[in-house]
C-alpha atoms as a PDB file:
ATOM      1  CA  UNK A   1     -24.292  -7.507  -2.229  1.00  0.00           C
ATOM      2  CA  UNK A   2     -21.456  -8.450   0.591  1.00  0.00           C
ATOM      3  CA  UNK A   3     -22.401  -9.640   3.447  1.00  0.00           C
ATOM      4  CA  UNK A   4     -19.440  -8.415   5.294  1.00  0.00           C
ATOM      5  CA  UNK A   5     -15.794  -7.220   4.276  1.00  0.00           C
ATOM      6  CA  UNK A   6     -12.390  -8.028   5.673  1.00  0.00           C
ATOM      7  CA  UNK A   7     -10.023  -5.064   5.152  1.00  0.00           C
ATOM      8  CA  UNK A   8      -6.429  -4.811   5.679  1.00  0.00           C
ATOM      9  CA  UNK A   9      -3.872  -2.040   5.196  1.00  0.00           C
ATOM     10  CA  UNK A  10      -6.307   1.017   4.798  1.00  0.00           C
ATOM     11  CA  UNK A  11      -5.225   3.337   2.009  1.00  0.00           C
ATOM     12  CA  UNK A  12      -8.016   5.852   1.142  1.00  0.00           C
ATOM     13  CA  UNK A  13      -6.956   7.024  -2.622  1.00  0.00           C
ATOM     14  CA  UNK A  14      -5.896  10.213  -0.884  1.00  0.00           C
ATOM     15  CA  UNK A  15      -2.551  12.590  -2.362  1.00  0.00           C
ATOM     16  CA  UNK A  16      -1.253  12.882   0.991  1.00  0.00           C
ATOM     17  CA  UNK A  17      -0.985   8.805   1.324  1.00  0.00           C
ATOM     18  CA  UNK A  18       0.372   8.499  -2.387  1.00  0.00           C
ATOM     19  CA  UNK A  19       2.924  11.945  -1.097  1.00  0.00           C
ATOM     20  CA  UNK A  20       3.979   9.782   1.860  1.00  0.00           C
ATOM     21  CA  UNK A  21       4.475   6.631  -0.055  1.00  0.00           C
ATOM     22  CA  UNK A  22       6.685   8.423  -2.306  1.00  0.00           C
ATOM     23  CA  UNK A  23       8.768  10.556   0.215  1.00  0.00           C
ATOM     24  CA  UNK A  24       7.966  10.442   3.641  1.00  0.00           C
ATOM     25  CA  UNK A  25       8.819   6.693   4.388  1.00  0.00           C
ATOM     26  CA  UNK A  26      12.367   7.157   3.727  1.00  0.00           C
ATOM     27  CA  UNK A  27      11.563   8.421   7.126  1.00  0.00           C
ATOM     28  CA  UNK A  28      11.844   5.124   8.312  1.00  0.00           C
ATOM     29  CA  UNK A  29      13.197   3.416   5.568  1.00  0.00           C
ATOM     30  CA  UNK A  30      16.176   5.821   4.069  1.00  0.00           C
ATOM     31  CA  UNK A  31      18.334   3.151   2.682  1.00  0.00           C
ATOM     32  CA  UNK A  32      15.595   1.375   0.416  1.00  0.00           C
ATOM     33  CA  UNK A  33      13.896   4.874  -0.549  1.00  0.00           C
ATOM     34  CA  UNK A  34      17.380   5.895  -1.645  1.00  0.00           C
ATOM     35  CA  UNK A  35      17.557   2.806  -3.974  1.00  0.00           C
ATOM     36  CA  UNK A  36      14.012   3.522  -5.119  1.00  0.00           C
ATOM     37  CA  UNK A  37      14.870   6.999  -5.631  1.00  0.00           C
ATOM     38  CA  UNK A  38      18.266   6.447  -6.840  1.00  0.00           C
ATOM     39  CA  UNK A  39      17.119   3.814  -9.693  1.00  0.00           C
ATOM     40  CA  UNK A  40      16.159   6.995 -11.506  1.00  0.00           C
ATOM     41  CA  UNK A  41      18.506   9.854 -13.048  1.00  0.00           C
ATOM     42  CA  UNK A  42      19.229  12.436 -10.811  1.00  0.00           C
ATOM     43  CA  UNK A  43      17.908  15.143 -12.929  1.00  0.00           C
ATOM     44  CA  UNK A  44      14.127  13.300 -12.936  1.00  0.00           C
ATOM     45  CA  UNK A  45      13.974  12.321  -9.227  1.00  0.00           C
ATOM     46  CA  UNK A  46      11.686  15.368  -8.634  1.00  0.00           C
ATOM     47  CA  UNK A  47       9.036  13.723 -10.089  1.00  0.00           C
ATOM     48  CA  UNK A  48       9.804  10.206  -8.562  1.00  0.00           C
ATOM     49  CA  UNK A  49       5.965   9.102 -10.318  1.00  0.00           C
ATOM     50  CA  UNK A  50       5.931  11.255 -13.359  1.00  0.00           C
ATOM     51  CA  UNK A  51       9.637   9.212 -13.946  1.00  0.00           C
ATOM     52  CA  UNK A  52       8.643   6.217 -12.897  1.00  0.00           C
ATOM     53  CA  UNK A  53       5.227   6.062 -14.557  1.00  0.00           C
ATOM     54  CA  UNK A  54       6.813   6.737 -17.799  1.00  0.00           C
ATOM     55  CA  UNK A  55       9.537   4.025 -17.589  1.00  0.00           C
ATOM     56  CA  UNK A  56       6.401   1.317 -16.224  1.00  0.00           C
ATOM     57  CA  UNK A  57       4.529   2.616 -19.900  1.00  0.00           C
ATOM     58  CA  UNK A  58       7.539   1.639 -21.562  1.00  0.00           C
ATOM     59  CA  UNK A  59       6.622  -1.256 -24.288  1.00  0.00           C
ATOM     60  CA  UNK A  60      10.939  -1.961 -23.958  1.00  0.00           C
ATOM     61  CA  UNK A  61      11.189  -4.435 -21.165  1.00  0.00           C
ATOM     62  CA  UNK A  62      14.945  -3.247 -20.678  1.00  0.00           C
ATOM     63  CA  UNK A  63      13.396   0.026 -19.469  1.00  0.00           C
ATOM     64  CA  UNK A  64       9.907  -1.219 -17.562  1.00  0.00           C
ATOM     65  CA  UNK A  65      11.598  -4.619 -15.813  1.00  0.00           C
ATOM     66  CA  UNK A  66      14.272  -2.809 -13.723  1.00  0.00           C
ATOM     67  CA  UNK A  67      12.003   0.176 -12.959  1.00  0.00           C
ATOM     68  CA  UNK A  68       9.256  -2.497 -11.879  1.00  0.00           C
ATOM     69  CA  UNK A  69      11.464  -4.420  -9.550  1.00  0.00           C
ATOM     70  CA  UNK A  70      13.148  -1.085  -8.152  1.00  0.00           C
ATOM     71  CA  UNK A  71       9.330   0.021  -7.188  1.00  0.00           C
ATOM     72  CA  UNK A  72       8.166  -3.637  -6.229  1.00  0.00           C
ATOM     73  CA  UNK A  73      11.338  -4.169  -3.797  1.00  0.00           C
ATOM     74  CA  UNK A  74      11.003  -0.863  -2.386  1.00  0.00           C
ATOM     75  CA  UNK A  75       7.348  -1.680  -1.266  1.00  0.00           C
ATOM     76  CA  UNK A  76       8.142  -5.138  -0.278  1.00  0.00           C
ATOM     77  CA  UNK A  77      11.070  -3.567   2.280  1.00  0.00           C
ATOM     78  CA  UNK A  78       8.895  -1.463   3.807  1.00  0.00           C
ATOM     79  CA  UNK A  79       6.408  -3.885   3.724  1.00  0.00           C
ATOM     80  CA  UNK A  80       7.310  -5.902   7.270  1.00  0.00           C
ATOM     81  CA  UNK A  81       8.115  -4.971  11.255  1.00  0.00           C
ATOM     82  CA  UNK A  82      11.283  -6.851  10.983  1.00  0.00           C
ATOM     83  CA  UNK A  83      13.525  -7.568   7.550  1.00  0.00           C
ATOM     84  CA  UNK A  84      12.382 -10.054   5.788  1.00  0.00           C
ATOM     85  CA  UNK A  85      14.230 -11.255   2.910  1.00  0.00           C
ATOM     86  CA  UNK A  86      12.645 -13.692   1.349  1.00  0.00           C
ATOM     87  CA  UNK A  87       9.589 -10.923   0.887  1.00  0.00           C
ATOM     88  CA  UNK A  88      11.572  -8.576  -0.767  1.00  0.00           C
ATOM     89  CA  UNK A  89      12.701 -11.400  -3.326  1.00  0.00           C
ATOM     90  CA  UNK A  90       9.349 -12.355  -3.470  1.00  0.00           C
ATOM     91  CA  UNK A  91       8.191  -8.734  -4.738  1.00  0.00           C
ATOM     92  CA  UNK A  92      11.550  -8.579  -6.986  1.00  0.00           C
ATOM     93  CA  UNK A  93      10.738 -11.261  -9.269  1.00  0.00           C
ATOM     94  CA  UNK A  94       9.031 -10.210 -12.637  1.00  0.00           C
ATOM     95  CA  UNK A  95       5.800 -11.100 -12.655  1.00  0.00           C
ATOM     96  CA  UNK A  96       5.427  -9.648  -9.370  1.00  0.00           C
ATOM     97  CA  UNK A  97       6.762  -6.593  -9.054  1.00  0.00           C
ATOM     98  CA  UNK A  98       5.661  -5.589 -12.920  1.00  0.00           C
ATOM     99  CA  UNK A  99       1.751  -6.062 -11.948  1.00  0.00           C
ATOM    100  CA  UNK A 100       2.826  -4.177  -8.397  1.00  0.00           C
ATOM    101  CA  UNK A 101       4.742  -1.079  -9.913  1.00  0.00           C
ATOM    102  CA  UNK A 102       1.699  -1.101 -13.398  1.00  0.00           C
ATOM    103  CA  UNK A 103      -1.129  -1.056 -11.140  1.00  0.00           C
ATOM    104  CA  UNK A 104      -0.056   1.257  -8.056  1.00  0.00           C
ATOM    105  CA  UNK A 105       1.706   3.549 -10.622  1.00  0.00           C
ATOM    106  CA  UNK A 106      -1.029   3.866 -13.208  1.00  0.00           C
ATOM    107  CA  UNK A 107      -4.035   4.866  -9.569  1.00  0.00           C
ATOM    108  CA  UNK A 108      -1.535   6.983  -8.796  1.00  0.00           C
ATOM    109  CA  UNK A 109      -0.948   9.380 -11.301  1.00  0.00           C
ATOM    110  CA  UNK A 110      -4.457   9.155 -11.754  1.00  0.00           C
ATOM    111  CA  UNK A 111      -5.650  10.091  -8.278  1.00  0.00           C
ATOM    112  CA  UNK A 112      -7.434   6.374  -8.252  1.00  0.00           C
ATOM    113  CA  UNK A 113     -10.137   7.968 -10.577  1.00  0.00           C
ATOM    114  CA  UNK A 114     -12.005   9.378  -7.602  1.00  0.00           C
ATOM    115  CA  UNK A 115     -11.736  12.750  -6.395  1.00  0.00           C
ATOM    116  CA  UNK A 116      -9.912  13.471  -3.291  1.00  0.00           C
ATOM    117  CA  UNK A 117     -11.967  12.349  -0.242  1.00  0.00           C
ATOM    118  CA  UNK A 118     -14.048  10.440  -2.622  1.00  0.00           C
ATOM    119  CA  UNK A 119     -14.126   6.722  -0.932  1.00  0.00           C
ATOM    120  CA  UNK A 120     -15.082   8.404   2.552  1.00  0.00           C
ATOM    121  CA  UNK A 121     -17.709  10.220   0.571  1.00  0.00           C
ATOM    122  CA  UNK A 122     -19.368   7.139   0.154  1.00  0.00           C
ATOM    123  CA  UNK A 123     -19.358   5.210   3.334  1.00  0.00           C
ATOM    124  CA  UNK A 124     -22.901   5.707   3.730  1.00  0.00           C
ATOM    125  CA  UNK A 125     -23.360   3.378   1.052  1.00  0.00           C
ATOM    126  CA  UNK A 126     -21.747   0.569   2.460  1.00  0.00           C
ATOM    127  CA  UNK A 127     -22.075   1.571   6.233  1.00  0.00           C
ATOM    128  CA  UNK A 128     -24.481  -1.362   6.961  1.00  0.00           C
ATOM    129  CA  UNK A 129     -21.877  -4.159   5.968  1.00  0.00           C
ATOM    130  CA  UNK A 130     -20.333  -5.473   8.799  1.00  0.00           C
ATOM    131  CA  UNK A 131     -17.030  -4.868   8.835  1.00  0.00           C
ATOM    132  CA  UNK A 132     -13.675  -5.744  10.227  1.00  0.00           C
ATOM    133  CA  UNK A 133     -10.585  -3.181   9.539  1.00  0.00           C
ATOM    134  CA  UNK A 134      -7.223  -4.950  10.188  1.00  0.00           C
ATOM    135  CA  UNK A 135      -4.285  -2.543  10.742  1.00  0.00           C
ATOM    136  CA  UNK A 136      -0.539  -2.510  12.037  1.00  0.00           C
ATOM    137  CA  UNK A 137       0.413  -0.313  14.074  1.00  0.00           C
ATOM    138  CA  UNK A 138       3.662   0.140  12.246  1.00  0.00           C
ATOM    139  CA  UNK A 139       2.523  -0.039   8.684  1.00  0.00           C
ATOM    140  CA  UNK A 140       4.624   2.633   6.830  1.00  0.00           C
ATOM    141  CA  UNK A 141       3.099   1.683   3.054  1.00  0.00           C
ATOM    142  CA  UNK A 142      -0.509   2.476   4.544  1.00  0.00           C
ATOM    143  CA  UNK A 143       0.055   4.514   8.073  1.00  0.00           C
ATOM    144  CA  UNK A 144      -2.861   3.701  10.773  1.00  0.00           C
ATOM    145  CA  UNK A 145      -4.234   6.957  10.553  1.00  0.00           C
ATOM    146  CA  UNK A 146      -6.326   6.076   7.319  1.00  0.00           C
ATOM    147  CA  UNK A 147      -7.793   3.638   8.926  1.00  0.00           C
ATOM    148  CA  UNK A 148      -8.492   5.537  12.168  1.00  0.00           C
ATOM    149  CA  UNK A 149     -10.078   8.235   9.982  1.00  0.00           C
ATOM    150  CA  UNK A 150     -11.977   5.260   8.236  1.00  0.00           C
ATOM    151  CA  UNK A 151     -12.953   3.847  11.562  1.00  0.00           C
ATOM    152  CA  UNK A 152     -13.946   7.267  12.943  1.00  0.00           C
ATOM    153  CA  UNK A 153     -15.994   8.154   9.545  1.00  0.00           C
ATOM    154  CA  UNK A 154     -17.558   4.404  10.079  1.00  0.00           C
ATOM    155  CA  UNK A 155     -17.942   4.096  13.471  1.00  0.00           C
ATOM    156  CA  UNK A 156     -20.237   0.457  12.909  1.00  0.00           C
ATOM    157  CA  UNK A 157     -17.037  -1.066  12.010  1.00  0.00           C
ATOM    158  CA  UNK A 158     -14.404  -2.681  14.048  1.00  0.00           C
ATOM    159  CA  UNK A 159     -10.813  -1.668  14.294  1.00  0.00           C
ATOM    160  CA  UNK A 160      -8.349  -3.967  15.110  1.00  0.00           C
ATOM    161  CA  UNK A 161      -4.868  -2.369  15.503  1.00  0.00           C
ATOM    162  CA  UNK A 162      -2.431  -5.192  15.132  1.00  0.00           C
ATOM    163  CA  UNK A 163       0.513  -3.775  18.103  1.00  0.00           C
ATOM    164  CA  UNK A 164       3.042  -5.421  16.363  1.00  0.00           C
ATOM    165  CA  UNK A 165       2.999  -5.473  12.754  1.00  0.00           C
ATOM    166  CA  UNK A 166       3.262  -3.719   9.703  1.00  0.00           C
ATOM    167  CA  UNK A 167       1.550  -3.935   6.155  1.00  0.00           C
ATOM    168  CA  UNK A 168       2.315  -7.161   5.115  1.00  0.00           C
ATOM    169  CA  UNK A 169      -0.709  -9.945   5.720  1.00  0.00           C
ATOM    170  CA  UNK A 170       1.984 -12.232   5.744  1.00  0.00           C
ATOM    171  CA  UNK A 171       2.750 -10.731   9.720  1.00  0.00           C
ATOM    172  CA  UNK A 172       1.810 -13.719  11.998  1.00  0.00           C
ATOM    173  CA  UNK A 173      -0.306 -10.911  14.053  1.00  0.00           C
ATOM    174  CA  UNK A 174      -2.021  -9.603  10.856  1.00  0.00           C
ATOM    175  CA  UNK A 175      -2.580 -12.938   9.427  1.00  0.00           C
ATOM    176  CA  UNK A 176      -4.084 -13.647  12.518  1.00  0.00           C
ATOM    177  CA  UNK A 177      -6.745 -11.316  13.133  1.00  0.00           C
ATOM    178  CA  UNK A 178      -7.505 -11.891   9.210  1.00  0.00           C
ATOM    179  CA  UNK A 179      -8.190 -15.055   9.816  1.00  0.00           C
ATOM    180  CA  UNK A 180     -10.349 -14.675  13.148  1.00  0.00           C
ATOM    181  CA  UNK A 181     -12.931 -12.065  11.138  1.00  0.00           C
ATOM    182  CA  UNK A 182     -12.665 -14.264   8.882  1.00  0.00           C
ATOM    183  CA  UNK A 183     -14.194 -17.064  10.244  1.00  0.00           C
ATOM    184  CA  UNK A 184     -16.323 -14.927  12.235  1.00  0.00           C
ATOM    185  CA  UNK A 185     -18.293 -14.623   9.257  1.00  0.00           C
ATOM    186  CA  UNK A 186     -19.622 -18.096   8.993  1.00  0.00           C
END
């Protein structure tokens, strides 16, 4: 029953995004992916989410905190165009980062309970909302091209590719364009 959706930082449930997340943006972000990485024993980073997944389960908070805010800071330093400290604090404290790691860790290692392609298999259900896709061109946590392939799978919608931002909708560009389909709404 929406009338019209807002989306921001596309990520379509797929293993290739979840893959990328997990090893290709040390690409562009080797120094934090190596903390990420390197929070874990050596021996278990070949399964970076099997190892971290287990430590999130944990019920000892000596073992699920520093795991959490490895994961958390890790996403909130890729998160921006430019460093932006005060983020990555943000998504290191506690109550942040342990919802952030819980969540993204527990729709990962279960393939978001859909099966792969499954959210573009059901655009047609939803293809009459009107809908504005906000994207930055330089988002590394959710790359543009799932929202292109959204875009070109929903071609009713509108794509606005923010030129310079990344994921966060804290970006004065992103926030922007939020904002404007916002209101474009009423």
């Amino acid at each position: 029953r929406a009338l019209g959706l807002v989306l921001r930082g596309v990520w379509l449930a797929s293993s290739a995004e979840i893959d990328w997340w997990l090893h290709g943006v040390r690409m562009f972000f080797p120094r934090e992916w190596e903390a990420f990485a390197g929070h874990l024993p050596e021996a278990e980073r070949a399964d970076l989410l099997g190892a971290y997944s287990r430590r999130l389960q944990s019920s000892d908070p000596g073992v699920y905190l520093p795991a959490a805010r490895a994961w958390s800071r890790y996403e909130g330093a890729c998160s921006t165009l430019l460093p932006n400290p005060e983020l990555v604090a943000q998504f290191s404290s506690d109550s942040h980062a342990l919802g952030l790691a819980r969540i993204e860790a527990h729709y990962f290692v279960n393939g978001s309970f859909l099966p792969e392609g499954g959210l573009m298999a059901g655009i047609d259900r939803i293809r009459r909302i009107p809908t504005v896709i906000v994207q930055g061109r330089y988002d590394v946590v959710c790359p543009a091209t799932s929202a292109w392939a959204l875009h070109k799978a929903w071609p009713e919608s509108k794509l606005v590719i923010v030129d310079d931002a990344g994921h966060s909708a804290m970006e004065p560009g992103i926030a922007h364009h939020l904002v404007e389909a916002t209101d474009s709404y009423r």
